[in-house]
PDB file of N, CA and C in Angstrom:
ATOM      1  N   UNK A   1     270.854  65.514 -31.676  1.00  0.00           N
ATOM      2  CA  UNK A   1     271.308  65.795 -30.328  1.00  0.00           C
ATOM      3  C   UNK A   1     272.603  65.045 -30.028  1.00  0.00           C
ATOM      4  N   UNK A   2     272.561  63.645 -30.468  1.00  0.00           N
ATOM      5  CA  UNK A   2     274.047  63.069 -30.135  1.00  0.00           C
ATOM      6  C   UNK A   2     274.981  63.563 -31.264  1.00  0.00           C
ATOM      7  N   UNK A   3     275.035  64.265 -32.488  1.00  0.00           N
ATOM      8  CA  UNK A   3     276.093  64.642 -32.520  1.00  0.00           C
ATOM      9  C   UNK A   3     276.539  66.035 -32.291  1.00  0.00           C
ATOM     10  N   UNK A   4     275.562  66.595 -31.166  1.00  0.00           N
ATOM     11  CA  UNK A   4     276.297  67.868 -30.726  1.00  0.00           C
ATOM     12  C   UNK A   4     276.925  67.478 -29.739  1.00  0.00           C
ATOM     13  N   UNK A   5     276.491  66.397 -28.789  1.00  0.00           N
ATOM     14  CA  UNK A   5     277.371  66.182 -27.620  1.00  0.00           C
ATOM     15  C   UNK A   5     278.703  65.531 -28.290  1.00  0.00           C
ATOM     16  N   UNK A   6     278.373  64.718 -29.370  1.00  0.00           N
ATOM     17  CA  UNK A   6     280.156  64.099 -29.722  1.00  0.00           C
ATOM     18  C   UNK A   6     280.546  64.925 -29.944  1.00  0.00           C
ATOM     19  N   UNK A   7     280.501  66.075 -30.198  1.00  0.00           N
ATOM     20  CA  UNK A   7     281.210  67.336 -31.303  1.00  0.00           C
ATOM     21  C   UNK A   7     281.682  68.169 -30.185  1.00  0.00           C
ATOM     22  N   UNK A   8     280.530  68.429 -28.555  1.00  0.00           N
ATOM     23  CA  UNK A   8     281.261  69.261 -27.670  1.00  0.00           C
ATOM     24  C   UNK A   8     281.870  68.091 -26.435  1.00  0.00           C
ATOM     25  N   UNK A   9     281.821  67.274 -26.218  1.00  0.00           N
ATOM     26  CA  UNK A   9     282.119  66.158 -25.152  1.00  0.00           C
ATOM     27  C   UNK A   9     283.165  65.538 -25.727  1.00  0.00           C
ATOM     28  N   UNK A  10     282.895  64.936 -26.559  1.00  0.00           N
ATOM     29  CA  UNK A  10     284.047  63.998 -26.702  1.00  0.00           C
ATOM     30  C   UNK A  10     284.881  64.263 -28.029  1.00  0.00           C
ATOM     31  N   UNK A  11     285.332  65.453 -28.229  1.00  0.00           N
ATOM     32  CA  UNK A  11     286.102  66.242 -28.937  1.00  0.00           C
ATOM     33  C   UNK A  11     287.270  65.840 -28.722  1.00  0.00           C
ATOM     34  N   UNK A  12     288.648  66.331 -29.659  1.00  0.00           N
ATOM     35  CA  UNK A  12     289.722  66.221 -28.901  1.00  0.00           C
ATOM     36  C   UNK A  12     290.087  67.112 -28.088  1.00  0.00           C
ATOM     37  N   UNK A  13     290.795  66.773 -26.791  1.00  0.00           N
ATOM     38  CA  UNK A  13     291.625  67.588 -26.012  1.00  0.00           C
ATOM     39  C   UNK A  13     292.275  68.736 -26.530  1.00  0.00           C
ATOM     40  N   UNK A  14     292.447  70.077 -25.885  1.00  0.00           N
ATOM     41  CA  UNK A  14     292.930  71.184 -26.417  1.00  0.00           C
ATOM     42  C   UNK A  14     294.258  71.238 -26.108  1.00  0.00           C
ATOM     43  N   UNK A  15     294.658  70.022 -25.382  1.00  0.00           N
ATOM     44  CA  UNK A  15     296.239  70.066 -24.594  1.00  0.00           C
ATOM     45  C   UNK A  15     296.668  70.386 -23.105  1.00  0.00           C
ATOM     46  N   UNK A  16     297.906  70.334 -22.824  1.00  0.00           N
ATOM     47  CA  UNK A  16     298.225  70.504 -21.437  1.00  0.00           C
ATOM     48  C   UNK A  16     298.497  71.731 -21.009  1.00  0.00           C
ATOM     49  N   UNK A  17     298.608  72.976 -22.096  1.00  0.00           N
ATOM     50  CA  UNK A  17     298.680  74.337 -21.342  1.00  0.00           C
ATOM     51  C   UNK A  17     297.115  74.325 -20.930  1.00  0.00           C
ATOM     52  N   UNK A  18     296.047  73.891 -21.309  1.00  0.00           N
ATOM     53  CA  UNK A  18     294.493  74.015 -21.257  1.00  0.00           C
ATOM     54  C   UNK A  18     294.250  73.397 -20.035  1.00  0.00           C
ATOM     55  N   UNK A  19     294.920  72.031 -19.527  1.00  0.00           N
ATOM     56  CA  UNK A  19     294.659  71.402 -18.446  1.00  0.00           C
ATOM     57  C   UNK A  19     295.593  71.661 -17.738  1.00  0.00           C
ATOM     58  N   UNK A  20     296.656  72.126 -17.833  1.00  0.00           N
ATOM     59  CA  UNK A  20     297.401  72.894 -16.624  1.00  0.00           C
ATOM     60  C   UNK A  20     296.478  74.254 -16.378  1.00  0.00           C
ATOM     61  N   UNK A  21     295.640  74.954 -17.335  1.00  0.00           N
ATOM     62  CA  UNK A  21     295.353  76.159 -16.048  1.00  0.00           C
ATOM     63  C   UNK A  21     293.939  75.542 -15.403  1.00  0.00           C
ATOM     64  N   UNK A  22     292.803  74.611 -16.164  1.00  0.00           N
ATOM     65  CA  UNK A  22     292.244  74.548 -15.364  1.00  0.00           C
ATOM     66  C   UNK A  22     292.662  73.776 -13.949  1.00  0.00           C
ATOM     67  N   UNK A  23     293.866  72.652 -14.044  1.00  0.00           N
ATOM     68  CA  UNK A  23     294.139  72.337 -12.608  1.00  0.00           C
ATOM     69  C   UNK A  23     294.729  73.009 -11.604  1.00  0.00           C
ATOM     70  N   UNK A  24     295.621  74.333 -12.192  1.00  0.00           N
ATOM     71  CA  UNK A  24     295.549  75.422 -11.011  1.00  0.00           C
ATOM     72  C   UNK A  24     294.281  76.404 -10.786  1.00  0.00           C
ATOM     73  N   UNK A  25     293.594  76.753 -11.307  1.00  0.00           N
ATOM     74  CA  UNK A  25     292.186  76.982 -10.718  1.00  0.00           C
ATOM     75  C   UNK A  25     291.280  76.202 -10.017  1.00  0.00           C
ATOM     76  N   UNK A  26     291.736  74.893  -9.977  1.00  0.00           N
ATOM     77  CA  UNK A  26     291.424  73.700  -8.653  1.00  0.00           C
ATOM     78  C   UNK A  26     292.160  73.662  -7.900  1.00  0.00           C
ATOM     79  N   UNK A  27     293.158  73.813  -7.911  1.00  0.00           N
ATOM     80  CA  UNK A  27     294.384  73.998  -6.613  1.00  0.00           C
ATOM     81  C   UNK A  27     294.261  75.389  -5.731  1.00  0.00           C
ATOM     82  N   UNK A  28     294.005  76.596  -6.806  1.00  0.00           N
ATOM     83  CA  UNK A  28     293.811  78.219  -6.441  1.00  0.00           C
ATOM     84  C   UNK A  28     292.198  77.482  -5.204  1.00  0.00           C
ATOM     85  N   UNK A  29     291.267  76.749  -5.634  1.00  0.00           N
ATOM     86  CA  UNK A  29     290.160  76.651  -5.186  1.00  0.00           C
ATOM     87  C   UNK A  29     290.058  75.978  -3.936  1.00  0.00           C
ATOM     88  N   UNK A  30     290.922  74.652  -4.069  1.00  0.00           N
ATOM     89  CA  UNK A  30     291.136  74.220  -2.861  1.00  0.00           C
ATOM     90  C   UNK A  30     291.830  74.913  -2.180  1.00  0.00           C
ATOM     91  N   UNK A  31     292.944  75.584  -2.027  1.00  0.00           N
ATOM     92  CA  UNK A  31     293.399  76.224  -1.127  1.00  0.00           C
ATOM     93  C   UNK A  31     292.612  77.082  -0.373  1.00  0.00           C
ATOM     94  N   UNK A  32     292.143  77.967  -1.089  1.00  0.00           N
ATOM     95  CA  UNK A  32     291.102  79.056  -0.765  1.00  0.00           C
ATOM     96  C   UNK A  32     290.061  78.452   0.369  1.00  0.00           C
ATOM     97  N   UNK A  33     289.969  76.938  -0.235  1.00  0.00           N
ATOM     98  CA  UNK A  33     288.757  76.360   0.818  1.00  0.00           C
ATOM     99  C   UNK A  33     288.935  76.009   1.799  1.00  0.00           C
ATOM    100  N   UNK A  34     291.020  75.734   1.883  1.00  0.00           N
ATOM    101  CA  UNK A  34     291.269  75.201   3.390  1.00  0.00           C
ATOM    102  C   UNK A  34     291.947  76.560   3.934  1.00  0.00           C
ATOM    103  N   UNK A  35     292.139  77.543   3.431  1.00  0.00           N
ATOM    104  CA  UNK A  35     291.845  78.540   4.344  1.00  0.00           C
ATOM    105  C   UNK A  35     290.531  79.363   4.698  1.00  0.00           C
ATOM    106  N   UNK A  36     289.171  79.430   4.262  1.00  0.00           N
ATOM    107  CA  UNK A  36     288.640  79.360   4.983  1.00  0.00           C
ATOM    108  C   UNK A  36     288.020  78.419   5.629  1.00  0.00           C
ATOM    109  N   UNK A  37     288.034  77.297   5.708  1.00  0.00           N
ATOM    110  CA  UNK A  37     288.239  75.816   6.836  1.00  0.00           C
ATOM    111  C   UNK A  37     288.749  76.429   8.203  1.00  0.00           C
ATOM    112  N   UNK A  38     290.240  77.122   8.003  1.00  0.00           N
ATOM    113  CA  UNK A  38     290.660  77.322   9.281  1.00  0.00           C
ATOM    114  C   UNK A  38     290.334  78.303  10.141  1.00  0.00           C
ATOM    115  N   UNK A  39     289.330  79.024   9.314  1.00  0.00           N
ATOM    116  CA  UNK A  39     289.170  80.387   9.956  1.00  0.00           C
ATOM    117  C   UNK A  39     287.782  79.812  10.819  1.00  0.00           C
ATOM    118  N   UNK A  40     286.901  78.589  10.651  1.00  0.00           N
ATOM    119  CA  UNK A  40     286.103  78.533  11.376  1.00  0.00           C
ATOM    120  C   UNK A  40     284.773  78.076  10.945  1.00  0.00           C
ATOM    121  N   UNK A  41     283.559  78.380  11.610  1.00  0.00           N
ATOM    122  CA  UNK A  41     282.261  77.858  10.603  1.00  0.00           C
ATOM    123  C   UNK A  41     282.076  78.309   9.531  1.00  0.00           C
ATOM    124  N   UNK A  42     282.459  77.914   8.499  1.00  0.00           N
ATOM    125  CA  UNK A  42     282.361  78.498   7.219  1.00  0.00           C
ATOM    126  C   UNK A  42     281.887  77.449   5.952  1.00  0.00           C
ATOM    127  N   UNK A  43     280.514  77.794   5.282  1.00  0.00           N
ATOM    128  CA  UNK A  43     280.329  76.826   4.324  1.00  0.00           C
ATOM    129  C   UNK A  43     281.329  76.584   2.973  1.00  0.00           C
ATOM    130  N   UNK A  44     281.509  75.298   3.139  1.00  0.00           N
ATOM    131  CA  UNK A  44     282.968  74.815   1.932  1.00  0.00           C
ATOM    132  C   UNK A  44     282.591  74.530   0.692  1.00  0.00           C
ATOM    133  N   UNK A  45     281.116  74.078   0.696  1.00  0.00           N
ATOM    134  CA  UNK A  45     280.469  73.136  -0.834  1.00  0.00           C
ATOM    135  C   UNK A  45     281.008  74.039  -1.721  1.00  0.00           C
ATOM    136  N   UNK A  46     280.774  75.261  -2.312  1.00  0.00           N
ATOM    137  CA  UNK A  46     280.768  75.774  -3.360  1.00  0.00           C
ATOM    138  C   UNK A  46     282.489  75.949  -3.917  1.00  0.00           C
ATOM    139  N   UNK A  47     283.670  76.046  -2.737  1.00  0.00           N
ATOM    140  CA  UNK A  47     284.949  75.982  -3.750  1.00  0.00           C
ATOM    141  C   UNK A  47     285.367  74.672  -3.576  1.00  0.00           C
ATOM    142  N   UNK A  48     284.593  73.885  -2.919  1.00  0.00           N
ATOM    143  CA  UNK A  48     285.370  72.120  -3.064  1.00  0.00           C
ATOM    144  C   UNK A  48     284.471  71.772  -4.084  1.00  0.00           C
ATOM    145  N   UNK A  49     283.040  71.824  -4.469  1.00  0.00           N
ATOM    146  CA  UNK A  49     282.625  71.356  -5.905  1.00  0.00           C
ATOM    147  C   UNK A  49     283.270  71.744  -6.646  1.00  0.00           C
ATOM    148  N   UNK A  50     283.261  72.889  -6.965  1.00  0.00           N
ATOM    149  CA  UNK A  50     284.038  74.139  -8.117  1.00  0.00           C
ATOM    150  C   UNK A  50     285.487  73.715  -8.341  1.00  0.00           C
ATOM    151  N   UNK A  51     286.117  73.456  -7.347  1.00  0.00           N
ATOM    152  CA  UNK A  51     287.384  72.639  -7.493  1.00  0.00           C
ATOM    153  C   UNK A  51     287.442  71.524  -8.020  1.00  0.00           C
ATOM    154  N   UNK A  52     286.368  70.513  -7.966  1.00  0.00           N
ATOM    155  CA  UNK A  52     286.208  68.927  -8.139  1.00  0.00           C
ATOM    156  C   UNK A  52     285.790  69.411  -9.527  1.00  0.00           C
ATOM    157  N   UNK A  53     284.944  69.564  -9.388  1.00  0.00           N
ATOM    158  CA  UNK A  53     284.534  70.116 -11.420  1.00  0.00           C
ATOM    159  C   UNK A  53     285.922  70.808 -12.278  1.00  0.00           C
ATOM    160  N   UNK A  54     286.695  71.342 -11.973  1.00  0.00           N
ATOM    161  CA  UNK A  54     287.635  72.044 -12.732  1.00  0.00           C
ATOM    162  C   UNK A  54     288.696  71.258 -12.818  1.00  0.00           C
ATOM    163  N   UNK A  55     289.273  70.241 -11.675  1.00  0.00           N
ATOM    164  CA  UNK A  55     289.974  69.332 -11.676  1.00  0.00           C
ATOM    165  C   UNK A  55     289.257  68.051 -12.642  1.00  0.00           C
ATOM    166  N   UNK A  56     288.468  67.481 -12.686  1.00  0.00           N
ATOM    167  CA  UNK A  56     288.110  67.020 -13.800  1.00  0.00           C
ATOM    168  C   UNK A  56     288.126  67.733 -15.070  1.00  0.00           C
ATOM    169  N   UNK A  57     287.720  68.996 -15.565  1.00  0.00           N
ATOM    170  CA  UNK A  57     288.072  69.584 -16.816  1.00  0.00           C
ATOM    171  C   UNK A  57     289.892  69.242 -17.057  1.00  0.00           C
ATOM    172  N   UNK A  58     290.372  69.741 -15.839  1.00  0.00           N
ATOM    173  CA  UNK A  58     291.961  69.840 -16.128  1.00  0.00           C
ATOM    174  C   UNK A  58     292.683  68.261 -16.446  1.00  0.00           C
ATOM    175  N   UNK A  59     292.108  67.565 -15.790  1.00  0.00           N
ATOM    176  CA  UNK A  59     292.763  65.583 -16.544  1.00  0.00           C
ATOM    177  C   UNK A  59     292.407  65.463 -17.716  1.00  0.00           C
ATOM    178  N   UNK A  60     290.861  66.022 -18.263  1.00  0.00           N
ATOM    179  CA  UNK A  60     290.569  65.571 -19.153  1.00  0.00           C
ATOM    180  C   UNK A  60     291.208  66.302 -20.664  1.00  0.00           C
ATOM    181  N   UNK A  61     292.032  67.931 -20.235  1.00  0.00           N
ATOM    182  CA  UNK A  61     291.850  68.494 -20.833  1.00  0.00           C
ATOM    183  C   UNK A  61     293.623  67.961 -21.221  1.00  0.00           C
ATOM    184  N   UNK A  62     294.343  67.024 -20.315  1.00  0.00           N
ATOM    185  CA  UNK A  62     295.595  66.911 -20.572  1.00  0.00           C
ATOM    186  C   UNK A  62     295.896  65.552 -20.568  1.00  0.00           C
ATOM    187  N   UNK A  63     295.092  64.548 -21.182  1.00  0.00           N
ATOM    188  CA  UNK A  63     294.628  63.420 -21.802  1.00  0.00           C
ATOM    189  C   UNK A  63     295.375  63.514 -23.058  1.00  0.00           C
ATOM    190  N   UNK A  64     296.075  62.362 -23.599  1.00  0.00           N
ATOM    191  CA  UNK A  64     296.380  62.142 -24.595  1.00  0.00           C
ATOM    192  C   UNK A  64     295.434  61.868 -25.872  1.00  0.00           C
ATOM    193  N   UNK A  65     295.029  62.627 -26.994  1.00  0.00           N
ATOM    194  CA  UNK A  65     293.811  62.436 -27.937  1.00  0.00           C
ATOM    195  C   UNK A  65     293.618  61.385 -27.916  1.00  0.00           C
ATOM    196  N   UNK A  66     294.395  60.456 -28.287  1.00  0.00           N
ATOM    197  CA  UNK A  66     293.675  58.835 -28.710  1.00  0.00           C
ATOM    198  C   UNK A  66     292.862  58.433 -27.605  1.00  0.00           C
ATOM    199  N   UNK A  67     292.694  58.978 -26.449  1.00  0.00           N
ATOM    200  CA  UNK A  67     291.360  59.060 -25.227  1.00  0.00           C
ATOM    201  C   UNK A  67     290.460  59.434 -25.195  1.00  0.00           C
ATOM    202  N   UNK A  68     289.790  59.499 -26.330  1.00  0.00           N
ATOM    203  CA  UNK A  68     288.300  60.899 -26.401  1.00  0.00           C
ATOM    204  C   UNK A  68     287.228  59.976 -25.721  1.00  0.00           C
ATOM    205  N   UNK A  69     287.347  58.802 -25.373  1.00  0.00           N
ATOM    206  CA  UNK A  69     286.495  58.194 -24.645  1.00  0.00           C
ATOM    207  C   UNK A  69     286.535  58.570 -22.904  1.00  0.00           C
ATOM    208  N   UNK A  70     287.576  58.627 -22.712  1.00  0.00           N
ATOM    209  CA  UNK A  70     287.856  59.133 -21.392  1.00  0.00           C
ATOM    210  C   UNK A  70     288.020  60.194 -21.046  1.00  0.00           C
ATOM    211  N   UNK A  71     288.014  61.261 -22.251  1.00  0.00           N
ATOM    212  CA  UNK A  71     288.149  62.625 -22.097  1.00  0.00           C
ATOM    213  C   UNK A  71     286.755  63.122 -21.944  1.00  0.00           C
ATOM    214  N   UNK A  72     285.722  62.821 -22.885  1.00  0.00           N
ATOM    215  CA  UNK A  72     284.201  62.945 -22.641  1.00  0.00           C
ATOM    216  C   UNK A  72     283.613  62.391 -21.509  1.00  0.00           C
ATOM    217  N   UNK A  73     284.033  61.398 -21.050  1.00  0.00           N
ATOM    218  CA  UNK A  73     283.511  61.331 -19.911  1.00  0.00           C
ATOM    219  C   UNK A  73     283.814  61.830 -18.665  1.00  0.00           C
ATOM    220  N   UNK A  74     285.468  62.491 -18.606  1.00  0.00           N
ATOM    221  CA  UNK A  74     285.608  63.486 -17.492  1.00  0.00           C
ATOM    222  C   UNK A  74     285.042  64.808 -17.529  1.00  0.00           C
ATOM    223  N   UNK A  75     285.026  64.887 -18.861  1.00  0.00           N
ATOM    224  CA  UNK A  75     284.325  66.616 -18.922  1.00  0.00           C
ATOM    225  C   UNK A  75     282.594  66.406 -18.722  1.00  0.00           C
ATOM    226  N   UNK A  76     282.092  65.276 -18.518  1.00  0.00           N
ATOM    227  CA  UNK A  76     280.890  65.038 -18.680  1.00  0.00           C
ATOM    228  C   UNK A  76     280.597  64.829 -16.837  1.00  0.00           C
ATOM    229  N   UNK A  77     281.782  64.572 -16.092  1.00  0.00           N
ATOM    230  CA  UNK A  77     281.805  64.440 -14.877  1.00  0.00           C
ATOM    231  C   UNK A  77     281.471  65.817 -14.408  1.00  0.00           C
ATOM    232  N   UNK A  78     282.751  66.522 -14.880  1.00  0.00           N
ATOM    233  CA  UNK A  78     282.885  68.086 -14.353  1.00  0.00           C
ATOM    234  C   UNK A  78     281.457  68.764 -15.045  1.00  0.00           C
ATOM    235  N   UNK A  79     280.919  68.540 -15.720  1.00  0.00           N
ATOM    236  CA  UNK A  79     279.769  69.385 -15.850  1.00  0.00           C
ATOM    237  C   UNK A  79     279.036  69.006 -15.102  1.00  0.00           C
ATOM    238  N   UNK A  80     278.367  67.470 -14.840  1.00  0.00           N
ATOM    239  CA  UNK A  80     277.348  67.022 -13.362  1.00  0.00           C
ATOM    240  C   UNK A  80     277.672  67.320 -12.539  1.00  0.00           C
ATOM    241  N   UNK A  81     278.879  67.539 -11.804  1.00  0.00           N
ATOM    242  CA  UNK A  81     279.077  67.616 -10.648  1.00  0.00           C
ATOM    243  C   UNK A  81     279.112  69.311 -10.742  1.00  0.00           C
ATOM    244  N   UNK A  82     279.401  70.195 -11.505  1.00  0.00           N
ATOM    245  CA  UNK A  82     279.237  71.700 -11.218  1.00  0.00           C
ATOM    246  C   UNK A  82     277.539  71.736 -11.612  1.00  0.00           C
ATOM    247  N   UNK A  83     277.109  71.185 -12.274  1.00  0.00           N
ATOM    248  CA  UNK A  83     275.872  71.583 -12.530  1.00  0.00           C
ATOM    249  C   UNK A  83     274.971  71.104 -11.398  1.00  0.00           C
ATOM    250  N   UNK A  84     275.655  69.951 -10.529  1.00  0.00           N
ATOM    251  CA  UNK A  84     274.914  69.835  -8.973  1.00  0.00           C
ATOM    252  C   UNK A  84     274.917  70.452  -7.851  1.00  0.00           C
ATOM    253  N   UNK A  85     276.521  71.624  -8.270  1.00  0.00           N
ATOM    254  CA  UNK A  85     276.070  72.327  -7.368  1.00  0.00           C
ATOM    255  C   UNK A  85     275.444  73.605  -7.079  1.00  0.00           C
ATOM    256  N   UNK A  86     274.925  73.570  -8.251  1.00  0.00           N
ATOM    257  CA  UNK A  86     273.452  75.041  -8.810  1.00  0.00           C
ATOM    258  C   UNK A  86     271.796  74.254  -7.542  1.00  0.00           C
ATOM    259  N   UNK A  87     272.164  72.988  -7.545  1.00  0.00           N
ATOM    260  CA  UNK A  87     271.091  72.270  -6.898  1.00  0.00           C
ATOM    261  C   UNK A  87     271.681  72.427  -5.430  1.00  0.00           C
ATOM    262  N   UNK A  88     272.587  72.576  -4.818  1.00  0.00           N
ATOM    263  CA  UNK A  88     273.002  72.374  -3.844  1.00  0.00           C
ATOM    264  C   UNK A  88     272.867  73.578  -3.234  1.00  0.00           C
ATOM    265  N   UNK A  89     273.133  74.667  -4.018  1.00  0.00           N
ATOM    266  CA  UNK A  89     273.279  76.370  -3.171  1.00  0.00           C
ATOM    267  C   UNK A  89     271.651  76.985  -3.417  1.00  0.00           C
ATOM    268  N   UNK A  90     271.304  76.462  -4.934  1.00  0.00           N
ATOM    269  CA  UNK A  90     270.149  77.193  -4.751  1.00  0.00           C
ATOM    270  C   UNK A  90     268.701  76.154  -4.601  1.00  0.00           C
TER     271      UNK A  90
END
């Protein structure tokens, strides 16, 4: 079991075209969330987690290799925190 997680967690980084798109699909997410913010009562959890999870994929994914310690543990962030919010909606 621990060496599937070293093998998918703390792998090397795929680079910064990889963590540049997931951090605009956190930016695409937050935005989205503060416009509907302005429109009124509207529940936010699901694109501000979804954002917080993808923005962690995207640092980790544009991490310099010699970081696989800090790269596994951001991608290990972004999976708890998206996988909390399966607990949160449903």
């Amino acid at each position: 079991m621990r060496d599937v997680l070293d093998a998918t967690l703390f792998r090397e980084p795929e680079g910064w075209r990889s963590g540049a798109l997931w951090l605009v699909l956190s930016a695409g997410l937050f935005v989205y969330a503060a416009v509907l913010s302005s429109r009124g009562d509207v529940d936010l959890t699901v694109p501000v987690v979804l954002g917080t999870s993808f923005a962690c994929l995207g640092a980790a994914e544009s991490l310099p290799s010699v970081r696989r310690t800090a790269v596994g543990l951001l991608r290990s962030a972004g999976v708890l925190v998206g996988g909390a919010l399966l607990f949160v909606v449903f």
